[in-house]
PDB file of N, CA and C in Angstrom:
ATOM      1  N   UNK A   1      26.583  60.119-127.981  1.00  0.00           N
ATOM      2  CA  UNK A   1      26.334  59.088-126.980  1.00  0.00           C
ATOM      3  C   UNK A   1      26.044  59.680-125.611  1.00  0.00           C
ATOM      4  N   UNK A   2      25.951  60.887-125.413  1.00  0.00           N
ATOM      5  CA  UNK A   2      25.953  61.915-123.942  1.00  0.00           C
ATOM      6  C   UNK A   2      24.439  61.534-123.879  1.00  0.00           C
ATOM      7  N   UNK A   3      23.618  61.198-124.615  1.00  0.00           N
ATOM      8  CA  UNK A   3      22.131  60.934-124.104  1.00  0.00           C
ATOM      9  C   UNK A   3      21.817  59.946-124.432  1.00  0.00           C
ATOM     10  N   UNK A   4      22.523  58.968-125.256  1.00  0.00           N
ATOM     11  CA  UNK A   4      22.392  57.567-125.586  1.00  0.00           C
ATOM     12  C   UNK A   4      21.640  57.403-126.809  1.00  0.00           C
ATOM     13  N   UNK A   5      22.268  58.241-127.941  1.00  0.00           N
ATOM     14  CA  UNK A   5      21.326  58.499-129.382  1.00  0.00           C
ATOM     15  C   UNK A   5      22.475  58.515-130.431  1.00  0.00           C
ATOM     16  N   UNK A   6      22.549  57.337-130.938  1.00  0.00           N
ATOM     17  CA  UNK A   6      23.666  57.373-131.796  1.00  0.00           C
ATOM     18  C   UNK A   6      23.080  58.078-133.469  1.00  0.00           C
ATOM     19  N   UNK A   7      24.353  58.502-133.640  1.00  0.00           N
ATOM     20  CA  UNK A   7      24.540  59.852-134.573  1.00  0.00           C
ATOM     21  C   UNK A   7      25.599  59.508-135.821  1.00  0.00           C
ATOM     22  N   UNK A   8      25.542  59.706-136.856  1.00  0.00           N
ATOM     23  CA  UNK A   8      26.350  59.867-137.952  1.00  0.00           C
ATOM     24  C   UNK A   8      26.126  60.852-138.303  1.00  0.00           C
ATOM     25  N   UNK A   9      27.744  61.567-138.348  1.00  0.00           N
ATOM     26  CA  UNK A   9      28.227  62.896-139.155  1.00  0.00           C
ATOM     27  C   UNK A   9      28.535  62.842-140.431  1.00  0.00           C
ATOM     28  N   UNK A  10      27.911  63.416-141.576  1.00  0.00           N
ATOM     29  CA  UNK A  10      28.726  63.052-142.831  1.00  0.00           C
ATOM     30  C   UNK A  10      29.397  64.492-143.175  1.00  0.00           C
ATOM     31  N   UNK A  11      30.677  65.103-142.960  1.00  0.00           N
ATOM     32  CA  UNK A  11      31.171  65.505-143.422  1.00  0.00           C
ATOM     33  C   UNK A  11      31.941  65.733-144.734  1.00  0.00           C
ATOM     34  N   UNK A  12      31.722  65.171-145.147  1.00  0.00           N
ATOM     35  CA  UNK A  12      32.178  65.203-146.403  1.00  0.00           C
ATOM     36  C   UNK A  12      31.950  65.990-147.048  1.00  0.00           C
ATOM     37  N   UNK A  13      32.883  66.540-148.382  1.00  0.00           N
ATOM     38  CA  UNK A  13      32.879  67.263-149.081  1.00  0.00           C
ATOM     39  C   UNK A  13      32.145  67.028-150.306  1.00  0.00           C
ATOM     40  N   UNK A  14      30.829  66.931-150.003  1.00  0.00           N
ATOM     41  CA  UNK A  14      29.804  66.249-150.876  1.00  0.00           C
ATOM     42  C   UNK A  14      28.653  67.675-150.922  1.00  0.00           C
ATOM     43  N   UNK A  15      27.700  67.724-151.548  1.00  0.00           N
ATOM     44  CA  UNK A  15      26.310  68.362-151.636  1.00  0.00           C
ATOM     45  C   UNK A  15      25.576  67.863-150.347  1.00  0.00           C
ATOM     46  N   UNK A  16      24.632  69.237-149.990  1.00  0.00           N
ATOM     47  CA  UNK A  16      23.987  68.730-148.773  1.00  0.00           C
ATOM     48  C   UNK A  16      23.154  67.538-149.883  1.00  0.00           C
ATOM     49  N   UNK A  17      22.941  67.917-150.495  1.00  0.00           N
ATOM     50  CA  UNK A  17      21.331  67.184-151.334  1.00  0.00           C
ATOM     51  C   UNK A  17      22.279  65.442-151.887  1.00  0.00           C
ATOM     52  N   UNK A  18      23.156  65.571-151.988  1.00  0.00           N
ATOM     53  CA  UNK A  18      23.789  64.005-152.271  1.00  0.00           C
ATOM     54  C   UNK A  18      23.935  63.400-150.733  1.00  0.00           C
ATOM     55  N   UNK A  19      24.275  64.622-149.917  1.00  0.00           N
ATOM     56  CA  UNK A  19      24.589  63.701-148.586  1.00  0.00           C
ATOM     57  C   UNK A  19      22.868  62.975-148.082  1.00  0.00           C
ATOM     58  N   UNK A  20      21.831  63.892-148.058  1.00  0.00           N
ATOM     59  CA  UNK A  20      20.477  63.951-147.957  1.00  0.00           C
ATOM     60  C   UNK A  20      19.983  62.527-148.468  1.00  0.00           C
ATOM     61  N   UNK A  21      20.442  62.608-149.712  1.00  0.00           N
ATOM     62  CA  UNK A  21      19.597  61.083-150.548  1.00  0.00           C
ATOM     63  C   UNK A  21      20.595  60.033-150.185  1.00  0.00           C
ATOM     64  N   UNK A  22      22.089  60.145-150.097  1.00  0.00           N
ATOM     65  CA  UNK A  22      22.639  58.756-149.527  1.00  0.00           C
ATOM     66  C   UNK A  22      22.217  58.628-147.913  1.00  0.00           C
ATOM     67  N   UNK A  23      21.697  59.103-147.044  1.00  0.00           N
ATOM     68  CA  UNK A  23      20.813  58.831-145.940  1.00  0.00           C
ATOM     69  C   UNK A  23      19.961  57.817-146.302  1.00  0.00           C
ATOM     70  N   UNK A  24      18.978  58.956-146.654  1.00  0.00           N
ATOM     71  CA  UNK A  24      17.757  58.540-147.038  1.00  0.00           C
ATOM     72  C   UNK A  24      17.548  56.679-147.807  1.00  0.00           C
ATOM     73  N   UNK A  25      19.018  56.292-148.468  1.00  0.00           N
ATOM     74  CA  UNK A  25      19.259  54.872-149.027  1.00  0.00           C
ATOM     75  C   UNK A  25      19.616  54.266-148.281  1.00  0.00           C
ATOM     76  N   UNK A  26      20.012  54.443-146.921  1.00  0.00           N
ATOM     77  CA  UNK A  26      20.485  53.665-145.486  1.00  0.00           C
ATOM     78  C   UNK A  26      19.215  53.476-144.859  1.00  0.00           C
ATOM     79  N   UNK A  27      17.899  54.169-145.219  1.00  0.00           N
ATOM     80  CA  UNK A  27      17.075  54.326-144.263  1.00  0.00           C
ATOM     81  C   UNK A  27      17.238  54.767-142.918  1.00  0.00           C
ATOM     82  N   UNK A  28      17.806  55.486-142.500  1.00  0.00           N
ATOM     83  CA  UNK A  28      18.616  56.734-141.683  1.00  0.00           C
ATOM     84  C   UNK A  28      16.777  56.905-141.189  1.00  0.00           C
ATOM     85  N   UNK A  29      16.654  56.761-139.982  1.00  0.00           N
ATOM     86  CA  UNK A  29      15.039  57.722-139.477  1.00  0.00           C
ATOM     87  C   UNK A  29      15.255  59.150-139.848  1.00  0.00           C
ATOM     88  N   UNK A  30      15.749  59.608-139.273  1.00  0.00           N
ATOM     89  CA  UNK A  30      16.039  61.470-138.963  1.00  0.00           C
ATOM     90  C   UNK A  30      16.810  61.853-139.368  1.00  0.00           C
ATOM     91  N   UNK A  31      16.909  62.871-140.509  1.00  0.00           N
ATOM     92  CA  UNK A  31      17.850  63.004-141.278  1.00  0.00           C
ATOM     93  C   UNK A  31      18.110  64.589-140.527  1.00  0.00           C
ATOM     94  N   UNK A  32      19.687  65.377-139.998  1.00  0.00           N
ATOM     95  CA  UNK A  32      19.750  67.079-139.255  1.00  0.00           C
ATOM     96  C   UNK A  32      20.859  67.052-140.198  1.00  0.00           C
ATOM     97  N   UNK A  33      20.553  68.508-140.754  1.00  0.00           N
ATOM     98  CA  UNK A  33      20.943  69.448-141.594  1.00  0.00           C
ATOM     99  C   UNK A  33      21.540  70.669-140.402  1.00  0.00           C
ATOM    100  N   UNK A  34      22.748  70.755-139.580  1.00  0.00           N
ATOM    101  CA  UNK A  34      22.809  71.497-138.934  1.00  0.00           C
ATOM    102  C   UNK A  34      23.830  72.385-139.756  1.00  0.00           C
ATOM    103  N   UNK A  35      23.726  73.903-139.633  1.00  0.00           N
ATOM    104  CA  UNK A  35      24.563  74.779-140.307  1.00  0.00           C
ATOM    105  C   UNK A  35      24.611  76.047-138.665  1.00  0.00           C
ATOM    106  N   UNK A  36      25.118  76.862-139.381  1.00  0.00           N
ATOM    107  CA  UNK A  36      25.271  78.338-138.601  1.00  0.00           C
ATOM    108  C   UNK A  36      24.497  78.650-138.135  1.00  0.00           C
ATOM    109  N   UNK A  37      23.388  78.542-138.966  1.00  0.00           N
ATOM    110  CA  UNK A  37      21.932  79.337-138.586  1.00  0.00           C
ATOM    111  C   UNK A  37      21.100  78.516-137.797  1.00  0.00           C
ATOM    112  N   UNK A  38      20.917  76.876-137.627  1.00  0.00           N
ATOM    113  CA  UNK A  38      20.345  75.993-136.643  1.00  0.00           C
ATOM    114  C   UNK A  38      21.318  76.243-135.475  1.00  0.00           C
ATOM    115  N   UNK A  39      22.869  76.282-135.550  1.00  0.00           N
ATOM    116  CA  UNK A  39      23.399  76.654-134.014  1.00  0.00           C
ATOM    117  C   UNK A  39      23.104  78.102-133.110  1.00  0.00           C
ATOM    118  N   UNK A  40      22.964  78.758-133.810  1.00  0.00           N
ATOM    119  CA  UNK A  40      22.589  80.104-133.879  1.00  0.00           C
ATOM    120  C   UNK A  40      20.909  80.277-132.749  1.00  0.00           C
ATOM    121  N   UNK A  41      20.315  79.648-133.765  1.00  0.00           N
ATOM    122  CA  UNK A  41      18.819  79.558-133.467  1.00  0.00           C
ATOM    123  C   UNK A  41      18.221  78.371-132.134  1.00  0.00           C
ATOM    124  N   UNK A  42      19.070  77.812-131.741  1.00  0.00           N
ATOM    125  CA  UNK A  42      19.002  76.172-131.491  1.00  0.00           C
ATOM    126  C   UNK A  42      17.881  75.632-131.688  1.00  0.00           C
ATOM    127  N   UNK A  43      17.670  75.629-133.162  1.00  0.00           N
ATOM    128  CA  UNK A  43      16.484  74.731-133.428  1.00  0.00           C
ATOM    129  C   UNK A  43      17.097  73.955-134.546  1.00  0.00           C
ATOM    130  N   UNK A  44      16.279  72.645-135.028  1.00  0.00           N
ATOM    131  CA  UNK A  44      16.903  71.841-135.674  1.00  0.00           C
ATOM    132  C   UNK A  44      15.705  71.842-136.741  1.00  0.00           C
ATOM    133  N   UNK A  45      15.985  71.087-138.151  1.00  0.00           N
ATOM    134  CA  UNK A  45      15.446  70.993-139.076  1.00  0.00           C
ATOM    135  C   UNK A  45      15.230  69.631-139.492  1.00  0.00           C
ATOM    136  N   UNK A  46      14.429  68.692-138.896  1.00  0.00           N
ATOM    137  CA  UNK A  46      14.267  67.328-138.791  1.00  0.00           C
ATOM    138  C   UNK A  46      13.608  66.517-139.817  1.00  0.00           C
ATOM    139  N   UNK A  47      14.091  65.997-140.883  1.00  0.00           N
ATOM    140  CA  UNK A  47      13.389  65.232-142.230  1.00  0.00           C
ATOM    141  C   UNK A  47      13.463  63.786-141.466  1.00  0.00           C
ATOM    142  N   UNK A  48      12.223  63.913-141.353  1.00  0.00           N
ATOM    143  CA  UNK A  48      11.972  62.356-140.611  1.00  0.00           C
ATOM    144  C   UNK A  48      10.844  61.417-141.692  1.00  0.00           C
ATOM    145  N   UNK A  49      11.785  60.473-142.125  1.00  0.00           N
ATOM    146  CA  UNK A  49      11.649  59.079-142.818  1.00  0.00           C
ATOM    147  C   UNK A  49      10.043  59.073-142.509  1.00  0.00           C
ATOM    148  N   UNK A  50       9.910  58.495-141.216  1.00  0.00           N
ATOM    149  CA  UNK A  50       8.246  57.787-141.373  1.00  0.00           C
ATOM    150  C   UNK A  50       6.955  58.628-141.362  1.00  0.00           C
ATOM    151  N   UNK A  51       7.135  59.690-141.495  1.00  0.00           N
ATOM    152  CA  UNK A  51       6.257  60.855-142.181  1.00  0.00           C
ATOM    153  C   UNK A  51       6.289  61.910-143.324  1.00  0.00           C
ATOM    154  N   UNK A  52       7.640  61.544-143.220  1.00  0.00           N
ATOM    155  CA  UNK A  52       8.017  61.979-144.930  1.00  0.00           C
ATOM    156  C   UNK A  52       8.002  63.281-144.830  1.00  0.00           C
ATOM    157  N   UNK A  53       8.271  63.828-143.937  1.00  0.00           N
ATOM    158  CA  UNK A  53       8.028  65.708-143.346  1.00  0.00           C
ATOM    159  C   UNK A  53       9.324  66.314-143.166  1.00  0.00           C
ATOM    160  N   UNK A  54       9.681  67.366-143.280  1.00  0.00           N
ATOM    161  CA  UNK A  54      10.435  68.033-143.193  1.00  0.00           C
ATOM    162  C   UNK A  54       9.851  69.196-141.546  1.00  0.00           C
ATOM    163  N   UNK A  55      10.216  69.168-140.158  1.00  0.00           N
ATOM    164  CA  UNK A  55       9.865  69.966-139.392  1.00  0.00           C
ATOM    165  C   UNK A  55      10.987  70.934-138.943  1.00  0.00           C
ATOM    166  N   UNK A  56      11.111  72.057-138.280  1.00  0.00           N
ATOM    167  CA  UNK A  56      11.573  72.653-137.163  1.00  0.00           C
ATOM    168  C   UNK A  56      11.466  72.141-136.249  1.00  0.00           C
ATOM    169  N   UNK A  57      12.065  72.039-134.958  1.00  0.00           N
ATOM    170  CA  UNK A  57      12.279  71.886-133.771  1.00  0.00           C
ATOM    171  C   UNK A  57      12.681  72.109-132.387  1.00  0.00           C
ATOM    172  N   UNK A  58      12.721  72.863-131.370  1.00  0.00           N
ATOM    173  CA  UNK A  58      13.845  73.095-130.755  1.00  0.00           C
ATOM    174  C   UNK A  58      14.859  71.483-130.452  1.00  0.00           C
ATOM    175  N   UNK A  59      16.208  71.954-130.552  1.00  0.00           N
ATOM    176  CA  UNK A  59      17.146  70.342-129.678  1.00  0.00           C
ATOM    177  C   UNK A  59      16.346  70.049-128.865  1.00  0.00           C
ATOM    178  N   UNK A  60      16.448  70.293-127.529  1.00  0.00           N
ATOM    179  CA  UNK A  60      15.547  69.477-126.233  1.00  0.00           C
ATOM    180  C   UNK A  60      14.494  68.920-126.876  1.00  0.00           C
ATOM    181  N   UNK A  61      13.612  69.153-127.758  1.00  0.00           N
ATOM    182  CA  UNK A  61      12.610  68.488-127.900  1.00  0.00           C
ATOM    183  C   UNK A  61      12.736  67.628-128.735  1.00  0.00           C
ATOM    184  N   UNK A  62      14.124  67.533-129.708  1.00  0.00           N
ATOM    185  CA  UNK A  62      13.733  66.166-130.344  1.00  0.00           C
ATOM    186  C   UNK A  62      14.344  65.547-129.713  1.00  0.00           C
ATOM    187  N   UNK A  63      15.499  65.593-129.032  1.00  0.00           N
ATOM    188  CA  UNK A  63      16.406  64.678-127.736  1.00  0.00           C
ATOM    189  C   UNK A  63      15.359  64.073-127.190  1.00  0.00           C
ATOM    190  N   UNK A  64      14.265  65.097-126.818  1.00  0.00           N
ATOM    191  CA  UNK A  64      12.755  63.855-125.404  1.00  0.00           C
ATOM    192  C   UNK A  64      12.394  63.283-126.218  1.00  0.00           C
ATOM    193  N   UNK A  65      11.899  63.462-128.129  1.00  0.00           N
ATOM    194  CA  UNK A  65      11.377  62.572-128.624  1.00  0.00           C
ATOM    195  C   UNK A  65      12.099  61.139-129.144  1.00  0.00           C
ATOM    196  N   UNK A  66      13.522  61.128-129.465  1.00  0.00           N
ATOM    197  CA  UNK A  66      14.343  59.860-129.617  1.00  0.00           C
ATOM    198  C   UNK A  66      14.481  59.381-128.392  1.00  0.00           C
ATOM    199  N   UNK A  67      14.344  59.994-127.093  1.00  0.00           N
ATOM    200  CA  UNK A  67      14.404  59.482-125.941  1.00  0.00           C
ATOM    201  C   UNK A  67      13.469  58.470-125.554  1.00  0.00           C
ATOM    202  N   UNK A  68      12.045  58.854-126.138  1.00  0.00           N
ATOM    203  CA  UNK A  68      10.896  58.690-125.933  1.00  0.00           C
ATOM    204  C   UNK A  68      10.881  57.385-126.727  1.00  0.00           C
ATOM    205  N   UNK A  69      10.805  57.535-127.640  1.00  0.00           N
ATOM    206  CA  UNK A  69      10.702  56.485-128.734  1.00  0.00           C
ATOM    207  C   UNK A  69      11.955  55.094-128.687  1.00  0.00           C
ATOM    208  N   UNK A  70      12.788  55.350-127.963  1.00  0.00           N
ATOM    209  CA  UNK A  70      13.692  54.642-127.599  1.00  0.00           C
ATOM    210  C   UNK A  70      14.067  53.866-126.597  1.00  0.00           C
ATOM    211  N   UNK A  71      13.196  54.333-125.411  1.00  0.00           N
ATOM    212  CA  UNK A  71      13.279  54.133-123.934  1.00  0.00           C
ATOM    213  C   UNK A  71      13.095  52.419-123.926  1.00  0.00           C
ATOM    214  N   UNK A  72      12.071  51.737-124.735  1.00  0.00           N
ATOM    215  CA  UNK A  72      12.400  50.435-124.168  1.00  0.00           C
ATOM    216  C   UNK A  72      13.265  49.556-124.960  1.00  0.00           C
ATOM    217  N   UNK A  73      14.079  50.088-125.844  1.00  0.00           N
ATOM    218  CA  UNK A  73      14.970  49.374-126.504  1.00  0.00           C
ATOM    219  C   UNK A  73      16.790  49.704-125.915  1.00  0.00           C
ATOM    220  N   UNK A  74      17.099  47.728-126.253  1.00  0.00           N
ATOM    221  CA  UNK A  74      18.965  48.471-125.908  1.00  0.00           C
ATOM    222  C   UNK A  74      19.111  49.444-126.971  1.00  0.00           C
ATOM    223  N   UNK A  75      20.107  49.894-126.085  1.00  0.00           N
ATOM    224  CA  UNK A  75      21.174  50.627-126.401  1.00  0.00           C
ATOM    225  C   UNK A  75      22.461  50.078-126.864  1.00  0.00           C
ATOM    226  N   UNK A  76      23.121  50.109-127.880  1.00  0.00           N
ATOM    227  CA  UNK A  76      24.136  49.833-128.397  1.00  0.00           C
ATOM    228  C   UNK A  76      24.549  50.828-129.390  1.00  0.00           C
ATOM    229  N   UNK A  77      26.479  50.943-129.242  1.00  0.00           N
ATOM    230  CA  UNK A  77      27.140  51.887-130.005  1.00  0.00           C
ATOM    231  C   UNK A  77      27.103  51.777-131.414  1.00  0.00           C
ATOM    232  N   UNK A  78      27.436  52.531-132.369  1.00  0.00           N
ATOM    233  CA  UNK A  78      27.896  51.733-133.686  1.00  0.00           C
ATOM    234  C   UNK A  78      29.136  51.280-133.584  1.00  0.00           C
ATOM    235  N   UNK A  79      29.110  50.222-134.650  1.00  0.00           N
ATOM    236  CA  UNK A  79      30.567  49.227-135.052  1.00  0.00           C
ATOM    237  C   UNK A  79      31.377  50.080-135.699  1.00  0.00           C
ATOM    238  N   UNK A  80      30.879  51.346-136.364  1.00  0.00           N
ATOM    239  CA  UNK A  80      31.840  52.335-137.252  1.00  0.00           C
ATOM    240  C   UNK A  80      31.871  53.165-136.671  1.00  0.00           C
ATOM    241  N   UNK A  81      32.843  53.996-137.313  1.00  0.00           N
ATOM    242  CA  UNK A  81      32.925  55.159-136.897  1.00  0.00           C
ATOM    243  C   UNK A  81      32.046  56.310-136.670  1.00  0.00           C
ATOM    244  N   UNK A  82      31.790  57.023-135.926  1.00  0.00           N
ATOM    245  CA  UNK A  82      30.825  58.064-135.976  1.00  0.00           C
ATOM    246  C   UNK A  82      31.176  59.107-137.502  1.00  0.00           C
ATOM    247  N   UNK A  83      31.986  59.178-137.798  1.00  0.00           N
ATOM    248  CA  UNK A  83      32.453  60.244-139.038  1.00  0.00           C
ATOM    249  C   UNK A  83      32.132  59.522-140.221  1.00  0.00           C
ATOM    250  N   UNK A  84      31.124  59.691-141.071  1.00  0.00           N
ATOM    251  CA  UNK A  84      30.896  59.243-142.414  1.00  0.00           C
ATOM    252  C   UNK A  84      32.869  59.220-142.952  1.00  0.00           C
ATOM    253  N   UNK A  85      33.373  59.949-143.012  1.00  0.00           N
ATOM    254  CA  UNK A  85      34.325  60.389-143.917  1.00  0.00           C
ATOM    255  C   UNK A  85      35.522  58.788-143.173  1.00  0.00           C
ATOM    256  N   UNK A  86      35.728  58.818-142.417  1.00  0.00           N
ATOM    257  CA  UNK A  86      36.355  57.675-141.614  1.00  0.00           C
ATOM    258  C   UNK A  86      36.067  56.231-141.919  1.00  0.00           C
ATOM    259  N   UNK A  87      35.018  55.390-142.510  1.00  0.00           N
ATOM    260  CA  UNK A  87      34.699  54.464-142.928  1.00  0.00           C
ATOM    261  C   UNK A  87      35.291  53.976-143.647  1.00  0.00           C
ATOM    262  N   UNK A  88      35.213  52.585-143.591  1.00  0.00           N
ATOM    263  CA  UNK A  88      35.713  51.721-144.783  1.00  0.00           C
ATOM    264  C   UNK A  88      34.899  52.117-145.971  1.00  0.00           C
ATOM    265  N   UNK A  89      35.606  52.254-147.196  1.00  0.00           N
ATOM    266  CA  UNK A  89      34.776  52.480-148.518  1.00  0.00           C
ATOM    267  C   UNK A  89      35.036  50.822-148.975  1.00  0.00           C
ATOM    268  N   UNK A  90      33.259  50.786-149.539  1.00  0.00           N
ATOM    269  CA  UNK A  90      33.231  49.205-150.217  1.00  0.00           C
ATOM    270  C   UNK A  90      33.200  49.335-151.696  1.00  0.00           C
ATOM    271  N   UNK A  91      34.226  48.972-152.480  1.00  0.00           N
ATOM    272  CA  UNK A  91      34.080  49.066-154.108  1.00  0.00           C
ATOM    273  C   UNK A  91      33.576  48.281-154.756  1.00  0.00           C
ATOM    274  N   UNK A  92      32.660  48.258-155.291  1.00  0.00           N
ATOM    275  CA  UNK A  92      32.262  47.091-156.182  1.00  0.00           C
ATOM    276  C   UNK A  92      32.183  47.347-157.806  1.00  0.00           C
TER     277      UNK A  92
END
């Protein structure tokens, strides 16, 4: 919320590739895969939904681009928690 870009962490003790496709079923825009080597590098690895692409990035530049793309819409927090792992689980 430090730049006004709300974020879900899924920590969980899941597969990147299960965490990846339960995104991807939320329709999640931007899916970051951050590890050692993106903090390391500060570049990010951005699977973005409406091009179906997998890019590199530096941070600052995708921060100006959700900035960008966002600028004339509110802003509002999420109702959940930021921590995937913290949520209500729904059983059906």
């Amino acid at each position: 919320t430090q730049n006004q870009i709300r974020v879900d962490i899924d920590e969980r003790n899941e597969s990147v590739g299960k965490r990846i496709r339960e995104a991807e079923t939320e329709w999640i825009p931007y899916i970051l895969v951050i590890g050692e080597r993106e903090v390391n590098a500060k570049n990010l690895n951005v699977r973005d939904r409406e091009l179906g692409s997998v890019t590199e990035i530096p941070f600052d530049e995708f921060v100006n681009k959700i900035k960008d793309k966002t600028k004339d819409k509110p802003f509002s927090k999420l109702n959940f928690p930021r921590n995937v792992s913290s949520r209500p689980q729904i059983m059906v």
